[in-house]
Protein backbone atom coordinates (compact mmCIF):
# COMPACT_ATOMS: atom_id res chain seq x y z
CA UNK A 1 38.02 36.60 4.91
CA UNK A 2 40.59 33.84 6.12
CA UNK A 3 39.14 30.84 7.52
CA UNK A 4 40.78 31.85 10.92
CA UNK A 5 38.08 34.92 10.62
CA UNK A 6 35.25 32.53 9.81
CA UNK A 7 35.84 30.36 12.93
CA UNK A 8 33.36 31.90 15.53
CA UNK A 9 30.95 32.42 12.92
CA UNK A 10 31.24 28.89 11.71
CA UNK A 11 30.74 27.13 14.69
CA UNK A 12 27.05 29.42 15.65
CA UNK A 13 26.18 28.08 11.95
CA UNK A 14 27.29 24.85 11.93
CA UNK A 15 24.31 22.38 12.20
CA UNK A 16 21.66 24.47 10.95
CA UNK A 17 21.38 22.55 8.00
CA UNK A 18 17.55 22.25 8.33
CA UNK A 19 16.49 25.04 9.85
CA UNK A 20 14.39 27.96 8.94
CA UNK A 21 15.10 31.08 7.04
CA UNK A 22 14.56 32.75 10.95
CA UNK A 23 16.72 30.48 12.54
CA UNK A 24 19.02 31.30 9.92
CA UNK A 25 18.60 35.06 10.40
CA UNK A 26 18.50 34.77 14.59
CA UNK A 27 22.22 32.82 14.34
CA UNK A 28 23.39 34.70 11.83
CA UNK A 29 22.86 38.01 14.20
CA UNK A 30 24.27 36.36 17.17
CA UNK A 31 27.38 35.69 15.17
CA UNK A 32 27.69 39.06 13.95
CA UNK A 33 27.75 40.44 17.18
CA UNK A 34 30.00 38.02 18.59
CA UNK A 35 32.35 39.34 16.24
CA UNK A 36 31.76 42.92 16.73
CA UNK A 37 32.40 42.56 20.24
CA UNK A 38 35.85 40.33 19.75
CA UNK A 39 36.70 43.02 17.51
CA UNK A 40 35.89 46.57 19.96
CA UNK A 41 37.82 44.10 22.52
CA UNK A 42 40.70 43.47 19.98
CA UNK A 43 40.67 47.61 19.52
CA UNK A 44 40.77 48.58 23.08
CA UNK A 45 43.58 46.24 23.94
CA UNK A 46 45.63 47.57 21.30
CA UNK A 47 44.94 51.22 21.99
CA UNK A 48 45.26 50.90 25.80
CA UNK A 49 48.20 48.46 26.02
CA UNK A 50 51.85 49.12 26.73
CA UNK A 51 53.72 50.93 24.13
CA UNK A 52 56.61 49.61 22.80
CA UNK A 53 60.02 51.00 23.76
CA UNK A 54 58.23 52.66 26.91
């Protein structure tokens, strides 16, 4: 992974230095998802959008 890709996931994580193995899991999860859903967004732009040359 670039660090562009590790953005959205870094910034949930970031100040979780003392927290516990749940909070951990819970904001780990989020971040997952977040990117799932940037990514199904990222895929249905692509795939609906204007073609080129059209």
């Amino acid at each position: 992974m670039t660090d562009k890709e590790n953005v959205p996931k870094k910034r949930i994580l970031d100040g979780l230095e003392n927290s516990s193995p749940e909070e951990w899991k819970e904001a780990w999860r989020k971040a997952q998802a977040q990117e799932e859903r940037r990514d199904a967004w990222l895929r249905e732009r692509i795939n609906n959008g204007p073609k080129p040359g059209q």
